[in-house]
N, C-alpha and C. Protein backbone atom coordinates (compact mmCIF):
# COMPACT_ATOMS: atom_id res chain seq x y z
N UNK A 1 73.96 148.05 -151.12
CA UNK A 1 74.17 146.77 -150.50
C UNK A 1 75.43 146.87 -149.64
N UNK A 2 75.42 147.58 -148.21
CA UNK A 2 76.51 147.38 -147.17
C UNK A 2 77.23 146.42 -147.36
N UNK A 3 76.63 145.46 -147.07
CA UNK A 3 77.37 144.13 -146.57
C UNK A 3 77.25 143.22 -147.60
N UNK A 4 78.09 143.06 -148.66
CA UNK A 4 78.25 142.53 -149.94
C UNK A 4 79.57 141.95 -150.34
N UNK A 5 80.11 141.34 -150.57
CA UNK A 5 81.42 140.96 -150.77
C UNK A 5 81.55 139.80 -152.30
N UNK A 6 81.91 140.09 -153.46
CA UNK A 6 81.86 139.48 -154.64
C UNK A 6 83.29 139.29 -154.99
N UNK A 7 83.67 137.65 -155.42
CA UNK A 7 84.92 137.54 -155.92
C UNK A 7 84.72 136.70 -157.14
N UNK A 8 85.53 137.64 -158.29
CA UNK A 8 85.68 136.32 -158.92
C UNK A 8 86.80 136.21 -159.75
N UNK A 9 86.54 135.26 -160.85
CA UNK A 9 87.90 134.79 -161.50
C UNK A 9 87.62 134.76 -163.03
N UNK A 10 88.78 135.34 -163.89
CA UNK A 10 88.41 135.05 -165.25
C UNK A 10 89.91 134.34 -165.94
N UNK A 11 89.55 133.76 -166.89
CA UNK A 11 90.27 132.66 -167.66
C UNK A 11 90.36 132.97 -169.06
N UNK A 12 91.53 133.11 -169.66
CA UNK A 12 91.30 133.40 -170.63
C UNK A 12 92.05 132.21 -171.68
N UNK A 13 91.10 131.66 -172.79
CA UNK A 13 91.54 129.98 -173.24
C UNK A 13 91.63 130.64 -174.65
N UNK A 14 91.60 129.16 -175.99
CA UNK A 14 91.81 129.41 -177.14
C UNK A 14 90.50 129.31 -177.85
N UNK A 15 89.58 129.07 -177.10
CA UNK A 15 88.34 128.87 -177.20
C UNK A 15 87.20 130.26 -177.40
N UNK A 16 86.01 130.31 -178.46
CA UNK A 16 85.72 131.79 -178.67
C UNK A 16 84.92 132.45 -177.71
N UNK A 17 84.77 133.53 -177.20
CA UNK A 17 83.86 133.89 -176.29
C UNK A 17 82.61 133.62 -176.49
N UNK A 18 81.62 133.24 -175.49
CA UNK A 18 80.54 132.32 -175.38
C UNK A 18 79.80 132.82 -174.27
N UNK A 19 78.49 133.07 -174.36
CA UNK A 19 77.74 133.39 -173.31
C UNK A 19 76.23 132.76 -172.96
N UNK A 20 75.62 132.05 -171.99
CA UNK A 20 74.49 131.78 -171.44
C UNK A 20 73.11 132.93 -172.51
N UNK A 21 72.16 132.44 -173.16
CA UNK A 21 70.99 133.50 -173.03
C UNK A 21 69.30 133.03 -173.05
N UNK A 22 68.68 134.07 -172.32
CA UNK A 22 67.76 133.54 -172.32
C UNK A 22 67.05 131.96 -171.57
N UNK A 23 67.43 131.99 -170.73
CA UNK A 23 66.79 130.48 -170.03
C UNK A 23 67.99 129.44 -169.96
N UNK A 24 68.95 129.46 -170.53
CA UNK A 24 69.99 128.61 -170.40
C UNK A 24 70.76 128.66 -168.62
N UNK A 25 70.34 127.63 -167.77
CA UNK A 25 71.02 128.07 -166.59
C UNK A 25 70.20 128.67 -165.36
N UNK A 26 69.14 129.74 -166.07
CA UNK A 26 68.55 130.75 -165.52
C UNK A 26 67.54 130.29 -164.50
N UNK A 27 66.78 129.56 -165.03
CA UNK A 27 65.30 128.66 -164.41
C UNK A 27 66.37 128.15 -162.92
N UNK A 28 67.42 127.52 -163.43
CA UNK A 28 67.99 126.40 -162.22
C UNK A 28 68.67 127.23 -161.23
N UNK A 29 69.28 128.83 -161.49
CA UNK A 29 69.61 129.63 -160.46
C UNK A 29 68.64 130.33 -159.71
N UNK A 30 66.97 130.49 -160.18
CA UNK A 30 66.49 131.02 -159.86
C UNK A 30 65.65 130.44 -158.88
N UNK A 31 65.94 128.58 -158.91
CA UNK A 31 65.23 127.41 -158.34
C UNK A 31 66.02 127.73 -156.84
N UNK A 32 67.47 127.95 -157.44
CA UNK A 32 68.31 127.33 -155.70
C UNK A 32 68.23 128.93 -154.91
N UNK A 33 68.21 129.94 -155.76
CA UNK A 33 67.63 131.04 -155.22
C UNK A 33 66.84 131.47 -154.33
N UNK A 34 65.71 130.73 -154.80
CA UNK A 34 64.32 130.64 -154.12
C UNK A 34 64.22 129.79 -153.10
N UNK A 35 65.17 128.65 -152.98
CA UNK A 35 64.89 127.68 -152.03
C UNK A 35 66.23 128.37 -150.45
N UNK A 36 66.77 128.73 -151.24
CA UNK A 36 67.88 129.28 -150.30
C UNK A 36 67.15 130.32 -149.17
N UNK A 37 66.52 131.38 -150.01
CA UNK A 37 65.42 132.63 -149.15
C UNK A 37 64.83 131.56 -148.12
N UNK A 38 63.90 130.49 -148.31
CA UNK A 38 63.13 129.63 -147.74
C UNK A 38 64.05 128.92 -146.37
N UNK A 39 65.02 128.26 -146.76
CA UNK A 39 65.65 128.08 -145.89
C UNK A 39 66.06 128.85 -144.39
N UNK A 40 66.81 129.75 -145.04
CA UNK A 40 67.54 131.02 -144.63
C UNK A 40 65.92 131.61 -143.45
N UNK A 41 65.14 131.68 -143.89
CA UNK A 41 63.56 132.45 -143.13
C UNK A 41 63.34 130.80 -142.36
N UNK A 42 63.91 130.04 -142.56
CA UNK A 42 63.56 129.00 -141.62
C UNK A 42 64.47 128.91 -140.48
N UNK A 43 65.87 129.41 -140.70
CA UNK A 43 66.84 128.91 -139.71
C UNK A 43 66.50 130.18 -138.64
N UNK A 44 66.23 131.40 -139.61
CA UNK A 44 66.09 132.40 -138.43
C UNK A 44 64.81 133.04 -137.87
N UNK A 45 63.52 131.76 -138.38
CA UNK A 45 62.07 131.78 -137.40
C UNK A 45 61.43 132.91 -138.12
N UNK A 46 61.36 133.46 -139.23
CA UNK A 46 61.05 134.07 -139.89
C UNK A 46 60.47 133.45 -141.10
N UNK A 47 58.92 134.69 -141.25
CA UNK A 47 58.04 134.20 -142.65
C UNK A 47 58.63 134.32 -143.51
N UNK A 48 58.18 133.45 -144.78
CA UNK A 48 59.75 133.07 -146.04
C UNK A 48 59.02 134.73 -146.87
N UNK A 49 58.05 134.69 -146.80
CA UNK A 49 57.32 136.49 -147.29
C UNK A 49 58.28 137.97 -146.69
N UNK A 50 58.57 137.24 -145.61
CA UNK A 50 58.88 138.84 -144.54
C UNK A 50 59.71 138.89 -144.93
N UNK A 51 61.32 137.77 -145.25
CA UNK A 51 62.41 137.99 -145.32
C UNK A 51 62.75 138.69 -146.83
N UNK A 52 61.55 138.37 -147.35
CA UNK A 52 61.65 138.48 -149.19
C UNK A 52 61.86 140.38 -149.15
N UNK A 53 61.01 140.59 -148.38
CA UNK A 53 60.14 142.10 -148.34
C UNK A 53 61.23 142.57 -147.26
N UNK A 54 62.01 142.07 -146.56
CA UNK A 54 63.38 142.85 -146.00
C UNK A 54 64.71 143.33 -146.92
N UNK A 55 64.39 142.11 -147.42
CA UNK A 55 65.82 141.94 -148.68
C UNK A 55 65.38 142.48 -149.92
N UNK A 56 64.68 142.80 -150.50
CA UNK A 56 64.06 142.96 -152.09
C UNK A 56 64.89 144.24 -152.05
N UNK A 57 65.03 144.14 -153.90
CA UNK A 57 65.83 145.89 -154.13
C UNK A 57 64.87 146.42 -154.51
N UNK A 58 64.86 147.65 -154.08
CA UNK A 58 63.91 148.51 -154.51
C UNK A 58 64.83 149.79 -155.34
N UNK A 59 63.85 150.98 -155.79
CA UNK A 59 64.15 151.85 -156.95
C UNK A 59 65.09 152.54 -156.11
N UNK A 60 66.56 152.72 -156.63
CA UNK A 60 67.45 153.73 -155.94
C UNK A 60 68.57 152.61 -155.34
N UNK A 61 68.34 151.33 -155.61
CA UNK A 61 69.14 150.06 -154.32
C UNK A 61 70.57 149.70 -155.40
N UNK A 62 71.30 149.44 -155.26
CA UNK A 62 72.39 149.10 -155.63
C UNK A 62 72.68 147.54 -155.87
N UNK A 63 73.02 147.23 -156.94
CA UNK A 63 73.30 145.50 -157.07
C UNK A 63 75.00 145.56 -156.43
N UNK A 64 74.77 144.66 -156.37
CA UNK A 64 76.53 144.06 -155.53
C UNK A 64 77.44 144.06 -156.50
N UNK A 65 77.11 144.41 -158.26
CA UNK A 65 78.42 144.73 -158.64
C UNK A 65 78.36 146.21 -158.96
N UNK A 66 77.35 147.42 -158.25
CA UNK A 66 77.45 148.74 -158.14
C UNK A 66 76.19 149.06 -159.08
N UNK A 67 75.39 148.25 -159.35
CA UNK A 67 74.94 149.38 -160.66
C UNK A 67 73.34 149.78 -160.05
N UNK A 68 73.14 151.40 -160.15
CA UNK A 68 71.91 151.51 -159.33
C UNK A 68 70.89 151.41 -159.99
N UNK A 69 69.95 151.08 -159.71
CA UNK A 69 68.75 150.59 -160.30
C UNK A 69 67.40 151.53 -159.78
N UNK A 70 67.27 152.47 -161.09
CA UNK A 70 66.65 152.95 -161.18
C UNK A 70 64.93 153.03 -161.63
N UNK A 71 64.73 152.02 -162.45
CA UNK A 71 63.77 151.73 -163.33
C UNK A 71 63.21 150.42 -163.51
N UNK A 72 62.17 150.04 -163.14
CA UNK A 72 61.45 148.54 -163.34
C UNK A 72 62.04 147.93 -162.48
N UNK A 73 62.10 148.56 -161.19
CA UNK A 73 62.17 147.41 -159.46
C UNK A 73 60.86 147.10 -159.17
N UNK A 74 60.10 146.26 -159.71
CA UNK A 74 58.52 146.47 -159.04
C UNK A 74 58.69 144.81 -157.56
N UNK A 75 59.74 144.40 -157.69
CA UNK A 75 59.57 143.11 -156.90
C UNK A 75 58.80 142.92 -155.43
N UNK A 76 59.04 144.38 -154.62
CA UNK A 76 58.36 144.68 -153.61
C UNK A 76 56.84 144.74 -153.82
N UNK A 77 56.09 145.36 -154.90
CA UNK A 77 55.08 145.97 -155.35
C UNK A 77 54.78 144.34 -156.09
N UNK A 78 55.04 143.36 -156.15
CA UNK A 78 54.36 141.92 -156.34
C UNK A 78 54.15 141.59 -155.38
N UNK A 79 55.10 141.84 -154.58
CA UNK A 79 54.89 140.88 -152.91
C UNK A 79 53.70 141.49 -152.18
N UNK A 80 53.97 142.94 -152.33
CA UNK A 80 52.68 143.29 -151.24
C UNK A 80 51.33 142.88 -152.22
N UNK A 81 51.29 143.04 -153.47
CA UNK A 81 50.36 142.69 -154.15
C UNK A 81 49.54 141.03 -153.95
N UNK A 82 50.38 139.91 -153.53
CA UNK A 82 50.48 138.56 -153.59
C UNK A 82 50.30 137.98 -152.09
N UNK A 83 50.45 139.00 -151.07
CA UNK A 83 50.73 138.94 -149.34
C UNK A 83 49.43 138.66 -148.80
N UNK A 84 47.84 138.83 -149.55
CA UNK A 84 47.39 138.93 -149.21
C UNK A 84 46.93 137.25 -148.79
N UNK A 85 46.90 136.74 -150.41
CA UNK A 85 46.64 135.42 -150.96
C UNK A 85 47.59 134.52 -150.16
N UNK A 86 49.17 134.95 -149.99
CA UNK A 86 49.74 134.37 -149.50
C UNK A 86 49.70 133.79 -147.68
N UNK A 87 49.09 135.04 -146.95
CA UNK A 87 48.51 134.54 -145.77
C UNK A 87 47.11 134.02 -145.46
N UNK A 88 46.38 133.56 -146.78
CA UNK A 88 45.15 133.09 -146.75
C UNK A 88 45.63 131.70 -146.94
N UNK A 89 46.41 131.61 -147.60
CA UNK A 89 46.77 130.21 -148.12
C UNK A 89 47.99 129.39 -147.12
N UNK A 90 48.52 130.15 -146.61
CA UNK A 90 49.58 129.81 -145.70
C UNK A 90 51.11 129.20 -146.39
N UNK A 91 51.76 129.08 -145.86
CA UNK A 91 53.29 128.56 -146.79
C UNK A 91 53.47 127.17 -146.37
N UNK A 92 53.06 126.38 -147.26
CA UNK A 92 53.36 124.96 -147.27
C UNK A 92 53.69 123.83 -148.67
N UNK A 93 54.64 123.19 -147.94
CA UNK A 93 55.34 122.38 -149.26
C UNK A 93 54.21 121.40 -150.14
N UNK A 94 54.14 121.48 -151.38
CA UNK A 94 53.44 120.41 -152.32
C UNK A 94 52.05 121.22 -152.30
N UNK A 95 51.65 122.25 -152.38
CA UNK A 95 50.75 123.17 -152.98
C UNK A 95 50.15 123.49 -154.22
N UNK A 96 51.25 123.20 -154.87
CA UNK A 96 51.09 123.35 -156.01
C UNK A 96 50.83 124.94 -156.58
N UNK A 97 51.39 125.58 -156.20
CA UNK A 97 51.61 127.36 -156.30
C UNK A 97 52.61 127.70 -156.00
N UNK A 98 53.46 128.95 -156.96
CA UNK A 98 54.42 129.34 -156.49
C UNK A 98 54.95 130.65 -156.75
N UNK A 99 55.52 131.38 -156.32
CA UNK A 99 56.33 132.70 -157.12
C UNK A 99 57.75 132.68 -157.07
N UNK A 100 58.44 132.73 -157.69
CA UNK A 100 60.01 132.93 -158.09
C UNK A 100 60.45 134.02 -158.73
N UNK A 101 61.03 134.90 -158.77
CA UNK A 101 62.01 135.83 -159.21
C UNK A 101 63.17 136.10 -158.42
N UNK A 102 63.66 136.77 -159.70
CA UNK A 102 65.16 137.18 -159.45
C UNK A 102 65.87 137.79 -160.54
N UNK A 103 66.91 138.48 -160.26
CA UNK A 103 67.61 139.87 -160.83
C UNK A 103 68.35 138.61 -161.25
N UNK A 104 68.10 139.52 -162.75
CA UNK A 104 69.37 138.46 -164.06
C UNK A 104 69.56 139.31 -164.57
N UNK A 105 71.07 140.06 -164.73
CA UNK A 105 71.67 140.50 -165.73
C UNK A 105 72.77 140.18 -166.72
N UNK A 106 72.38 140.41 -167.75
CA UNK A 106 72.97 139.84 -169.28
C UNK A 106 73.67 141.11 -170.05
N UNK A 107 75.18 140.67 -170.08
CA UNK A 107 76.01 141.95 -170.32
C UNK A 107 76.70 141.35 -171.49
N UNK A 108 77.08 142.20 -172.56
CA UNK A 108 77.51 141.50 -173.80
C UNK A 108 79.15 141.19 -173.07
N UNK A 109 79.74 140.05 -173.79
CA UNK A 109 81.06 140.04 -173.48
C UNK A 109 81.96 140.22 -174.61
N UNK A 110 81.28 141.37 -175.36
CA UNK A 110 82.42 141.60 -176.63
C UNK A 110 82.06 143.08 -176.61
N UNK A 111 83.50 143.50 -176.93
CA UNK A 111 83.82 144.78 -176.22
C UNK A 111 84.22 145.91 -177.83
């Protein structure tokens, strides 16, 4: 990922370490996720499919905090799988069909 830039911030309170799992959070990042791609393929006249299949990581791709990903990238290999249905059906709001994913990783925070 060239062009990547990640900042962040940690806090440390009196409070015990605590972590998100399993669906807590997850569904609602993966909502604004998905709507963001959509957008984003709208401002720049582009199919919300094409931009998916520009950007997707594939086997060998690097996440933005370095870690390469070797094993179980199939996200490309849904899309072309789904591309077909998807230009039969065309992309329109209140359909009632949908696909969503997205890279979630869950790292213990006790060391």
């Amino acid at each position: 990922m060239p062009n990547c830039y990640v900042e962040s911030l940690m806090y440390y309170t009196n409070n015990p370490v605590a972590e998100a799992m399993r669906g807590f959070g997850v569904p609602q990042m993966a909502f604004a996720h998905e709507s963001q791609m959509d957008e984003m393929a709208q401002l720049l006249g582009m199919d919300p499919l094409e931009i998916r299949l520009k950007n997707c990581l594939r086997k060998g791709s690097f996440t933005a905090t370095g870690q390469r990903l070797d094993h179980s990238v199939g996200f490309e290999d849904t899309l072309r799988v789904i591309e077909p249905y998807w230009r039969e059906r065309g992309f329109n709001k209140n359909t009632g069909y949908g696909l969503g994913s997205m890279c979630y990783g869950i790292r213990s925070l006790w060391r």
